[in-house]
Protein backbone atom coordinates (compact mmCIF):
# COMPACT_ATOMS: atom_id res chain seq x y z
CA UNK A 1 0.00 0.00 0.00
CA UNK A 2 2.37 2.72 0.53
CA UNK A 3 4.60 1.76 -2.45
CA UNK A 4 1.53 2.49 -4.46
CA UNK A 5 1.53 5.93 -2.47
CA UNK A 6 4.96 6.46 -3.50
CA UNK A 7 3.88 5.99 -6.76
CA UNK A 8 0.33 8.08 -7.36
CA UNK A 9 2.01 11.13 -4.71
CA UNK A 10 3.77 12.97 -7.85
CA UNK A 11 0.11 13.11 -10.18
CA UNK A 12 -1.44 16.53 -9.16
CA UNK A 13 -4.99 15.61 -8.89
CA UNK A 14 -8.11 17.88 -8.43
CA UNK A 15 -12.13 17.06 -8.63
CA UNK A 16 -11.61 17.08 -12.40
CA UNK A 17 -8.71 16.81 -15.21
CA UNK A 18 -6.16 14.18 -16.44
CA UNK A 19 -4.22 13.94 -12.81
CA UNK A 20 -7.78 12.14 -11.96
CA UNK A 21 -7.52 10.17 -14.99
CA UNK A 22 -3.65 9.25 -14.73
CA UNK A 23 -4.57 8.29 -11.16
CA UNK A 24 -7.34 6.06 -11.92
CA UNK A 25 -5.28 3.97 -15.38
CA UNK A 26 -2.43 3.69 -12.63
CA UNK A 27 -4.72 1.99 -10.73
CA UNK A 28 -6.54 -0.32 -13.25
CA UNK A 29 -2.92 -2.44 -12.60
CA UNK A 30 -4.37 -3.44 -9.69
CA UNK A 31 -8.08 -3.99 -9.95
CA UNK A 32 -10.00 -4.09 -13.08
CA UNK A 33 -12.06 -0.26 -12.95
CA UNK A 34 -14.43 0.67 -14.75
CA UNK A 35 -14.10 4.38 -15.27
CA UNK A 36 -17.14 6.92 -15.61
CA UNK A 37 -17.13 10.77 -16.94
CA UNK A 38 -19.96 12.85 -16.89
CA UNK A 39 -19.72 16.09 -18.59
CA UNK A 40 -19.35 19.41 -17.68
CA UNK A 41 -22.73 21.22 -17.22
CA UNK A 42 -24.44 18.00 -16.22
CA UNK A 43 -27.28 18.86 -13.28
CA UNK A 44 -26.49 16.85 -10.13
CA UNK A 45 -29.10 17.66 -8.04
CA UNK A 46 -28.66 21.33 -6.32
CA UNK A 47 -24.82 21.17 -8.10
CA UNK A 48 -23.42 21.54 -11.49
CA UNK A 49 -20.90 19.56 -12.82
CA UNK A 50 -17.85 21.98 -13.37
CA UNK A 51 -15.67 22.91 -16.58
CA UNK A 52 -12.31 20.44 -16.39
CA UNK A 53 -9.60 21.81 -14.80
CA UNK A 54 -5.91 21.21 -15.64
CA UNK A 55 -2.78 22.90 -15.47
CA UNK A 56 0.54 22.43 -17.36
CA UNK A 57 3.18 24.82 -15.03
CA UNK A 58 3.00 27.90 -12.86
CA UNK A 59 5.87 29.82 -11.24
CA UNK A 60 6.85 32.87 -9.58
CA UNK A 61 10.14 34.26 -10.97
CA UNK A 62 11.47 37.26 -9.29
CA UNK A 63 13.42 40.17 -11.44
CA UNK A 64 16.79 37.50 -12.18
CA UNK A 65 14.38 35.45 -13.67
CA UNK A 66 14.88 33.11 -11.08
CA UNK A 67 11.87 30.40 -9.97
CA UNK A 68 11.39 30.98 -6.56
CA UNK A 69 7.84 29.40 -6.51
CA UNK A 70 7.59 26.49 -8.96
CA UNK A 71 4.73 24.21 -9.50
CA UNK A 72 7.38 21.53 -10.85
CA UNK A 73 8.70 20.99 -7.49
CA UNK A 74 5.13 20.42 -5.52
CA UNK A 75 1.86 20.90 -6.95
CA UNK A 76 0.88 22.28 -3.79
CA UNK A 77 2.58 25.39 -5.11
CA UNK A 78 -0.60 26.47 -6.74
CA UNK A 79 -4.47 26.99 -5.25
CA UNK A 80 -5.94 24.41 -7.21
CA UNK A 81 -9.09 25.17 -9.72
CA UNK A 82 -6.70 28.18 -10.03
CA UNK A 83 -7.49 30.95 -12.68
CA UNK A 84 -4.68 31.84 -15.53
CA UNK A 85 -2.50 34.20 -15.03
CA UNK A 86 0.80 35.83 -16.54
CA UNK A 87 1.70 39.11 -15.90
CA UNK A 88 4.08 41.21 -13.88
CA UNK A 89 3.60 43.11 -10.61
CA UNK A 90 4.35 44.67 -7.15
CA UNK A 91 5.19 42.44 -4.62
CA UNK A 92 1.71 44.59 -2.54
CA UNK A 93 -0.38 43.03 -5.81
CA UNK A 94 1.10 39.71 -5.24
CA UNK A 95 0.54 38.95 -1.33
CA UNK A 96 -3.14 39.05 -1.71
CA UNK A 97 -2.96 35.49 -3.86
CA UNK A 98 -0.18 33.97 -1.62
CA UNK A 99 -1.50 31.25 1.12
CA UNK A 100 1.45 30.14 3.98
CA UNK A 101 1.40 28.68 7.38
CA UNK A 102 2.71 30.97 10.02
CA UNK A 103 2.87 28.28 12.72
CA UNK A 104 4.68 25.57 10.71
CA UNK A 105 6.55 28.15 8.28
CA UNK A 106 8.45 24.97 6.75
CA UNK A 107 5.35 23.29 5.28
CA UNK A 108 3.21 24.21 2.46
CA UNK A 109 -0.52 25.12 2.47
CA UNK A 110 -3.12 23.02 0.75
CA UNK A 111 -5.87 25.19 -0.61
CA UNK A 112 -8.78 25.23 -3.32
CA UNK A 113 -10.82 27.89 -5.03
CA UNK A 114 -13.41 24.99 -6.89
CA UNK A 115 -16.19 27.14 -7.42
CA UNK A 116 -15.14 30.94 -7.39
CA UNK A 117 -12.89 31.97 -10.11
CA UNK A 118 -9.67 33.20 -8.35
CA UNK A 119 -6.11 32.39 -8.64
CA UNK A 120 -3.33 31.48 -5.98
CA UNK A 121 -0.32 30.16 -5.01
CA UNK A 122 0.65 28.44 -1.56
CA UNK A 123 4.01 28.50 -0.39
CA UNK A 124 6.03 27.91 3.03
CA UNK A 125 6.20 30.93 5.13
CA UNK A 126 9.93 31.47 4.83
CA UNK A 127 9.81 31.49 1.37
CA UNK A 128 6.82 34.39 1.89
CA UNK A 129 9.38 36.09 5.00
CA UNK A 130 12.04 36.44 2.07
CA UNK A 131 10.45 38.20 -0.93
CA UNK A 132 11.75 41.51 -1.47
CA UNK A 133 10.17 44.48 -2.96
CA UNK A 134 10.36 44.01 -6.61
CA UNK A 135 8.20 43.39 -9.25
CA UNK A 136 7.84 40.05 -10.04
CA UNK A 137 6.09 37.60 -13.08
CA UNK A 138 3.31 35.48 -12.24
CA UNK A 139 2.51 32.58 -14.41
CA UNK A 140 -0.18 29.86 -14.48
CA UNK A 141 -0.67 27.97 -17.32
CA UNK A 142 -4.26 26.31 -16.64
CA UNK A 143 -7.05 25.58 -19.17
CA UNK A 144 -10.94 25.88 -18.20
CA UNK A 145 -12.87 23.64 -20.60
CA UNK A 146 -16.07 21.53 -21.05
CA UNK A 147 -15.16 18.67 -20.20
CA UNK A 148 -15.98 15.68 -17.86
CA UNK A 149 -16.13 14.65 -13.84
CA UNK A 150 -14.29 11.15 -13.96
CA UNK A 151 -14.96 8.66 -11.84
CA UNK A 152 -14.57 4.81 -11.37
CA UNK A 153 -16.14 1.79 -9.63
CA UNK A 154 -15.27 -1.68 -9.38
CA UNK A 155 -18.24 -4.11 -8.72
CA UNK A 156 -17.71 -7.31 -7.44
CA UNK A 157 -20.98 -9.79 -7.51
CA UNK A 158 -21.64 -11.78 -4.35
CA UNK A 159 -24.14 -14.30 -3.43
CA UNK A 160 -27.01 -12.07 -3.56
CA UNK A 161 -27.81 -8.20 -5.52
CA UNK A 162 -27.51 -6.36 -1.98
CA UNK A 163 -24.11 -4.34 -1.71
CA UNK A 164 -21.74 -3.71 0.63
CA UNK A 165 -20.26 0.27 -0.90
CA UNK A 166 -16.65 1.58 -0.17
CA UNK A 167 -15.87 4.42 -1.12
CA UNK A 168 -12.91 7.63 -1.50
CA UNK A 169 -11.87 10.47 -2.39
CA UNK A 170 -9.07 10.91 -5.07
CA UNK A 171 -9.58 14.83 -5.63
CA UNK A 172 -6.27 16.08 -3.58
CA UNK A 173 -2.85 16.04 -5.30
CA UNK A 174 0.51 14.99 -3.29
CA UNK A 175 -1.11 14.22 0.19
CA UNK A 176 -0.20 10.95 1.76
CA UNK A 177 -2.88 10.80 4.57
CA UNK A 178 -5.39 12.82 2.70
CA UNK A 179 -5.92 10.78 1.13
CA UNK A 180 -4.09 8.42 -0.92
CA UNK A 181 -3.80 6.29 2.21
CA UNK A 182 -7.33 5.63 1.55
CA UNK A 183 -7.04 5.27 -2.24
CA UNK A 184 -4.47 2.52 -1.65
CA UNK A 185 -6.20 0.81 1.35
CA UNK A 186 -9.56 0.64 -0.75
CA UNK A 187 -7.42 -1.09 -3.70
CA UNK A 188 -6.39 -3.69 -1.73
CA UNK A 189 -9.48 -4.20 0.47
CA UNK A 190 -11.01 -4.94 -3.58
CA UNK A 191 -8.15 -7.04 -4.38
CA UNK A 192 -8.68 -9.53 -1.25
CA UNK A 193 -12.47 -9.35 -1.32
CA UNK A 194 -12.35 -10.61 -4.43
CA UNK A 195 -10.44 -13.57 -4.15
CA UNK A 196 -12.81 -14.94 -1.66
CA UNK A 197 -16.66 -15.87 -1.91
CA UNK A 198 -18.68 -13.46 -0.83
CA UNK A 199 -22.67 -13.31 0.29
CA UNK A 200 -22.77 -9.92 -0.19
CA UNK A 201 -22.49 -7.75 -3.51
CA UNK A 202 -19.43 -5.33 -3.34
CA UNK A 203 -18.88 -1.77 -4.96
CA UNK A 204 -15.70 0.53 -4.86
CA UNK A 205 -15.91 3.86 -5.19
CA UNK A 206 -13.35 5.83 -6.42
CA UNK A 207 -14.63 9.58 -6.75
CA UNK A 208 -13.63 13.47 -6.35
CA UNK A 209 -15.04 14.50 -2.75
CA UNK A 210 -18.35 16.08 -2.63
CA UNK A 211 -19.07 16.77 -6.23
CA UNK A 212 -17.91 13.14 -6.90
CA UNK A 213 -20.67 11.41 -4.68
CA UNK A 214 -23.38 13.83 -4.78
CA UNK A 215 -23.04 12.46 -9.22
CA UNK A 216 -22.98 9.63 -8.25
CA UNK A 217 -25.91 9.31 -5.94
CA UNK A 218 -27.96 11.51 -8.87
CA UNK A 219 -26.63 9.00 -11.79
CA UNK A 220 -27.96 5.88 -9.34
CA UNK A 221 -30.94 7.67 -7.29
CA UNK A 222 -33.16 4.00 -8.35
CA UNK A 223 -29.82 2.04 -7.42
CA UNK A 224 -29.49 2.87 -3.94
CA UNK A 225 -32.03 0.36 -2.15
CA UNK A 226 -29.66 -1.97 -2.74
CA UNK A 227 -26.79 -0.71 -0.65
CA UNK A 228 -27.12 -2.79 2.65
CA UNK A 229 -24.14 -1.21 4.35
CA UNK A 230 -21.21 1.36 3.46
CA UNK A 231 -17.74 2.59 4.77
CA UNK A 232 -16.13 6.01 3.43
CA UNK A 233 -12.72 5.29 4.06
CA UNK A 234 -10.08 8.27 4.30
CA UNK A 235 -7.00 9.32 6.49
CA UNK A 236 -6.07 5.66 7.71
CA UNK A 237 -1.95 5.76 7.38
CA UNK A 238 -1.42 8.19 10.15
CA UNK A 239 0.40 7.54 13.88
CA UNK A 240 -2.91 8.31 15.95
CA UNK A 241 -5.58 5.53 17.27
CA UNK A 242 -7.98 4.67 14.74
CA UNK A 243 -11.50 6.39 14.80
CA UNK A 244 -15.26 5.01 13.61
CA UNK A 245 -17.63 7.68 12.81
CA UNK A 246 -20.96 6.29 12.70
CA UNK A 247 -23.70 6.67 9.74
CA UNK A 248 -26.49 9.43 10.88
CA UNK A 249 -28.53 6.33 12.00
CA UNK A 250 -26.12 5.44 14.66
CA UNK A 251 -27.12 2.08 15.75
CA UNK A 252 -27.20 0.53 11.54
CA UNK A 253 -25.54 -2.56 11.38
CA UNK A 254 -21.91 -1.41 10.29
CA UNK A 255 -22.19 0.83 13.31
CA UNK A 256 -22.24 -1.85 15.25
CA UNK A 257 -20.08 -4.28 13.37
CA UNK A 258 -17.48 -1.73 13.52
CA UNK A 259 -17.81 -0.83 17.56
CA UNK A 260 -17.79 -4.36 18.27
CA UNK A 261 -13.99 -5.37 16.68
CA UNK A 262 -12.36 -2.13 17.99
CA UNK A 263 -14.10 -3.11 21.40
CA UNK A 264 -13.17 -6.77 20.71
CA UNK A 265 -9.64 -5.94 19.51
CA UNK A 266 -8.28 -3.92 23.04
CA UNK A 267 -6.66 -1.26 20.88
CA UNK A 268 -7.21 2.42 21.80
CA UNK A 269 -9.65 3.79 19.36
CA UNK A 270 -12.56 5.89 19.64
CA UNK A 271 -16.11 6.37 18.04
CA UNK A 272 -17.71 9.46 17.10
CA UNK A 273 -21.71 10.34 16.24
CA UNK A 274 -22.10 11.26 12.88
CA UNK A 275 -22.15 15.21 12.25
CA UNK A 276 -22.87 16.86 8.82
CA UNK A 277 -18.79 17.87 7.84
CA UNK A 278 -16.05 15.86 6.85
CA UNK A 279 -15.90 13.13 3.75
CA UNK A 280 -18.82 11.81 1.62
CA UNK A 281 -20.52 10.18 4.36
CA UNK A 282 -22.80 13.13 4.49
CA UNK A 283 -24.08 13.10 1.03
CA UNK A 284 -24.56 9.32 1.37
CA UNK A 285 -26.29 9.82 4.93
CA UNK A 286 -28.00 13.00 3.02
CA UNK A 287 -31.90 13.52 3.72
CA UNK A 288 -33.57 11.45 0.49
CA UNK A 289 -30.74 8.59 0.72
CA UNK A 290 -29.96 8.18 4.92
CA UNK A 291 -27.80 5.23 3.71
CA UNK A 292 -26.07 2.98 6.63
CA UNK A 293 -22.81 4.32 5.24
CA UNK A 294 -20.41 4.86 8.58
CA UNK A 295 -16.63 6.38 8.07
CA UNK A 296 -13.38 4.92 9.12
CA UNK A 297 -9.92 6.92 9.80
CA UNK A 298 -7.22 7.14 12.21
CA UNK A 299 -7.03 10.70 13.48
CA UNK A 300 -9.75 13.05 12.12
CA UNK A 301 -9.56 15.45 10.04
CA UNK A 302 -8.05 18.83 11.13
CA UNK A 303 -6.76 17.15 14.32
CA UNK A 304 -3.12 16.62 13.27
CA UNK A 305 -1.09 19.25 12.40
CA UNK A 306 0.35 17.95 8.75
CA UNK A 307 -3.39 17.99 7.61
CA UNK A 308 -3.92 19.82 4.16
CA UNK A 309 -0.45 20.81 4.06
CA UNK A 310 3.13 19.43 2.62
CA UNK A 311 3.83 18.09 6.26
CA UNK A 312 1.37 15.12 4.87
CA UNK A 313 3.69 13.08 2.85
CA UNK A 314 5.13 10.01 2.51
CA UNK A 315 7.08 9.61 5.94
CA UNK A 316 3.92 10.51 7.74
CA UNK A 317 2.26 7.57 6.74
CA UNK A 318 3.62 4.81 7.95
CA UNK A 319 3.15 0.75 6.21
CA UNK A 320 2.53 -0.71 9.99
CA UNK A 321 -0.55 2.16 10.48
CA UNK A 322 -1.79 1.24 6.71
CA UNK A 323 -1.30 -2.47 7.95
CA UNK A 324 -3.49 -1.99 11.15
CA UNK A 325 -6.17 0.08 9.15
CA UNK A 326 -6.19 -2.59 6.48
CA UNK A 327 -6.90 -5.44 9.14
CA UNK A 328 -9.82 -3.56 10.81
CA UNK A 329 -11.40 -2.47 7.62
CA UNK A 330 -11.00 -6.62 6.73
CA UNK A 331 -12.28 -7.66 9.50
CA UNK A 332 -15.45 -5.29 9.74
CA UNK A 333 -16.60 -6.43 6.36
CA UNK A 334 -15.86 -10.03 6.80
CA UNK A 335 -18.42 -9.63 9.56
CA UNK A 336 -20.88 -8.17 7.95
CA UNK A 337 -20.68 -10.81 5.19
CA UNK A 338 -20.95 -13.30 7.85
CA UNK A 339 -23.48 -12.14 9.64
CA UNK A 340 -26.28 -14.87 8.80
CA UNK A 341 -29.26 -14.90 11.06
CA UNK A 342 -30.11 -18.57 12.33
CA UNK A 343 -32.92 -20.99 13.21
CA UNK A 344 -31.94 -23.72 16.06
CA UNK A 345 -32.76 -27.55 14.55
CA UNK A 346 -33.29 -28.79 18.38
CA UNK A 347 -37.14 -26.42 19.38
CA UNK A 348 -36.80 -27.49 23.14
CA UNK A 349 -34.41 -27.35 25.68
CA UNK A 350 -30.95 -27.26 24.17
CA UNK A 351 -29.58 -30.56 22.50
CA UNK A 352 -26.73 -33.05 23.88
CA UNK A 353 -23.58 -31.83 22.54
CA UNK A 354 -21.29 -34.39 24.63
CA UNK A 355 -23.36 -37.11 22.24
CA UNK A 356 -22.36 -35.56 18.97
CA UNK A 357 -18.54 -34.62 20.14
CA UNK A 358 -19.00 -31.55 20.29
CA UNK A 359 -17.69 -30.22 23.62
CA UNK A 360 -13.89 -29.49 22.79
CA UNK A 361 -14.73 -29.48 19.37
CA UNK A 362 -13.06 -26.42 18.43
CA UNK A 363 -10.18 -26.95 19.61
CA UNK A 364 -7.40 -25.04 22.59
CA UNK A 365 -7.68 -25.40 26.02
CA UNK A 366 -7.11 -22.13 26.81
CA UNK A 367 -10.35 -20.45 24.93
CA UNK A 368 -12.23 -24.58 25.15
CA UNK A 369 -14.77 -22.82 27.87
CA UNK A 370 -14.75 -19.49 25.80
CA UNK A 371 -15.79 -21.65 22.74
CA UNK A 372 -18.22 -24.49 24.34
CA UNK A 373 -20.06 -20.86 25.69
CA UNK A 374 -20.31 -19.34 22.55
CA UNK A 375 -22.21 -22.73 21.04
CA UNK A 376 -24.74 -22.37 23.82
CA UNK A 377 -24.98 -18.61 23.21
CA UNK A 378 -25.96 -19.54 19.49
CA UNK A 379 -27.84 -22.64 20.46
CA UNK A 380 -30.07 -20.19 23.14
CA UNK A 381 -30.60 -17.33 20.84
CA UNK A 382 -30.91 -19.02 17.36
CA UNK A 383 -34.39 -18.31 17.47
CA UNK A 384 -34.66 -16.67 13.22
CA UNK A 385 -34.62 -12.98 15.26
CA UNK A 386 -30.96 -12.64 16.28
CA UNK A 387 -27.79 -12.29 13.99
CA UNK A 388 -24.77 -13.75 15.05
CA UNK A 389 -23.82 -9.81 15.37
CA UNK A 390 -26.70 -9.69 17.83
CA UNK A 391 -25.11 -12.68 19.91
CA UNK A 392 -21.48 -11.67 19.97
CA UNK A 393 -22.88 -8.25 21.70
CA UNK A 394 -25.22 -9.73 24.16
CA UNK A 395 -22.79 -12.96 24.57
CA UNK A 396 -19.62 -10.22 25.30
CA UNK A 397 -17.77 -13.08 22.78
CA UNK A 398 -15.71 -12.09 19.82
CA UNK A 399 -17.77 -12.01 16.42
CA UNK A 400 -15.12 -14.74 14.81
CA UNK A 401 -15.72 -16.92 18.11
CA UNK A 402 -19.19 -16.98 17.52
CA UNK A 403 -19.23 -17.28 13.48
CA UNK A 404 -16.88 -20.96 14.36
CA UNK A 405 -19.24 -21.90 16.95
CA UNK A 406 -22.23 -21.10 14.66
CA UNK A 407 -20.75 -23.14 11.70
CA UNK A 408 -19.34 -26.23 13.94
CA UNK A 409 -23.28 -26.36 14.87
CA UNK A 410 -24.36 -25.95 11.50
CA UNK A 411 -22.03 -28.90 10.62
CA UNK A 412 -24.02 -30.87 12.80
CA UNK A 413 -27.14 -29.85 11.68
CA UNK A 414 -28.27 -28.09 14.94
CA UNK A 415 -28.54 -24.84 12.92
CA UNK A 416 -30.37 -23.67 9.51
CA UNK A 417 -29.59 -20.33 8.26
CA UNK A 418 -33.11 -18.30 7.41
CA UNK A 419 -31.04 -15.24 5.77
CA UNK A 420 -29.35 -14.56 2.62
């Protein structure tokens, strides 16, 4: 996962343009995509699809002729969506369109002017401390055009039409946690899932935040009954505990799939309610859609100081974070795929499981009376009301304890599955 950082972090990316579309072909060698593009002008609800953006070079030079701001060396350099520009002027006409961070004068802002035409560049605050008082040329070679929103999806069919969505943003150029931690971890999530059967339907979502899903959701308004549960995934490669922010339902059942392995795992982590800022979650938890889509991170957003700004590269993000994030995600979707709903075979009392070898059946010592509970947890409530989800909460056992418990039983025939 963070090679493939290493390898998308040069591509300056925005909602629209070819950094998108070099972004998405680099990863096609991965996972088979199937990209969309929806052109410019196209009515997305209350939003318009915007003219393409893209941008060849931009500089400041100052009067040697010398680059001392130059888009070639970060594409941070320049407020993206910017306007272009070439002329010459003051260094009072400049300041106006330059963006720094006082309080960490060594990084470079991140900023965006999508929707109001304006032009900018960002640059570390000791490069702003040493301009002098000359004139100086401004260049930014950027094209407006009618073009197209690309996006892309990779569907994997399960067992049954209802889905499972994942989805991220791939609008921001060379930011490691923000978010091409999530673009990678999503790629691989898709590449396991789909070497394994699956009940469940899956789709990946690869989109430009905000304008990206709010398409989407427009282009598949008559689609969306099918999606059964959803994770926006973003920020996951950074040093802080991970963090579950629940859909605006708060209780759906990724909610609770997700709160039960952090709980289960004895990491520190920490859930938040949903609130209406942050990633895509809140168009998919929108009014008109309220989809059971929750949204998993490490630290959130604005929390950590390399947020949105050149201090968010690729020795931030570390491959043991990715790895933890990977194994939660993994494991929260494996349980919602296994989360059948089951009907005990035996209608009174509970049946003899010393008859049928059963007790020790699952093997270790250590966890046998951990294990020969969890079969009479899922012998007592296998009534066709309560998921094996529902058990592992009541029971205080580990979802995966219960799922082996569930299938030695159905083994034996003590258990039919009425779901899925």
């Amino acid at each position: 996962m963070h090679r493939l950082m290493s390898e998308l972090f040069p591509i300056c990316r925005s909602i629209t343009g070819e950094g998108v579309r070099a972004t998405l072909s680099h990863l096609q060698r991965h996972i088979p995509l199937e990209v969309r593009e929806v052109e410019s002008g196209t009515q997305v609800f209350d939003w318009t699809v915007p003219k393409e953006w893209n941008i060849q070079d931009a500089y400041i030079k100052n009067n040697k002729g010398d680059r001392i701001v130059d888009f070639k060396k970060s594409n941070l350099h320049v407020v993206s969506y910017s306007q272009p520009i070439h002329a010459k002027m003051t260094l009072n006409e400049l300041k106006p369109h330059l963006f720094s961070l006082p309080d960490n004068p060594s990084w470079i802002p991140y900023r965006t002017s999508y929707y109001k035409e304006s032009w900018g560049f960002c640059l570390t605050h000791q490069q702003l401390m040493e301009l002098s008082d000359e004139e100086y040329e401004v260049c930014i070679d950027s094209t407006f055009e009618n073009g197209h929103l690309t996006f892309a999806e990779y569907y994997l069919e399960g067992d049954i039409q209802q889905e499972i969505l994942v989805s991220c943003h791939i609008c921001h150029p060379s930011l490691c946690n923000d978010n091409l931690s999530g673009i990678a971890l999503a790629t691989f999530l898709a590449k396991t899932i789909s070497l394994q059967p699956n009940r469940y339907s899956y789709r990946f979502l690869f989109i430009p935040g905000t304008i990206g899903s709010i398409t989407w959701l427009a282009l598949h308004e008559n689609h969306v009954a099918k999606i059964k549960n959803g994770l926006v995934v973003t920020g996951v490669g950074d040093p802080g505990a991970v963090t579950y922010k629940k859909s605006r339902q708060g209780d759906s059942e990724i909610d609770r799939a997700f709160m039960h392995i952090l709980k289960s795992s004895g990491k520190d982590h920490s859930t938040i309610d949903f609130f209406p800022y942050g990633y895509d979650e809140r168009q998919y938890c929108s009014p008109g859609f309220n989809l059971p889509v929750g949204s998993f991170m490490r630290t959130p957003h604005g929390k950590y100081e390399e947020y949105h700004t050149s201090g968010d590269n690729l020795d931030f993000v570390q491959p043991q974070y990715l790895e933890e994030s990977y194994n939660f995600c993994l494991q929260g979707l494996t349980l919602l795929d296994k989360n059948n709903t089951y009907l005990s075979q035996n209608s009174k009392c509970e049946p003899q499981l010393g008859k049928r070898g059963l007790y020790k059946a699952m093997g270790g010592d250590a966890d046998g009376a951990k294990r020969e509970m969890a079969m009479l947890w899922v012998l007592n409530l296998s009534d066709g009301h309560h998921s094996l989800l529902d058990i592992a909460e009541r029971s205080c056992i580990p979802f995966e304890v219960v799922h082996e418990a569930a299938e030695v039983l159905r083994n034996h025939e003590l258990l039919k599955e009425v779901n899925g």
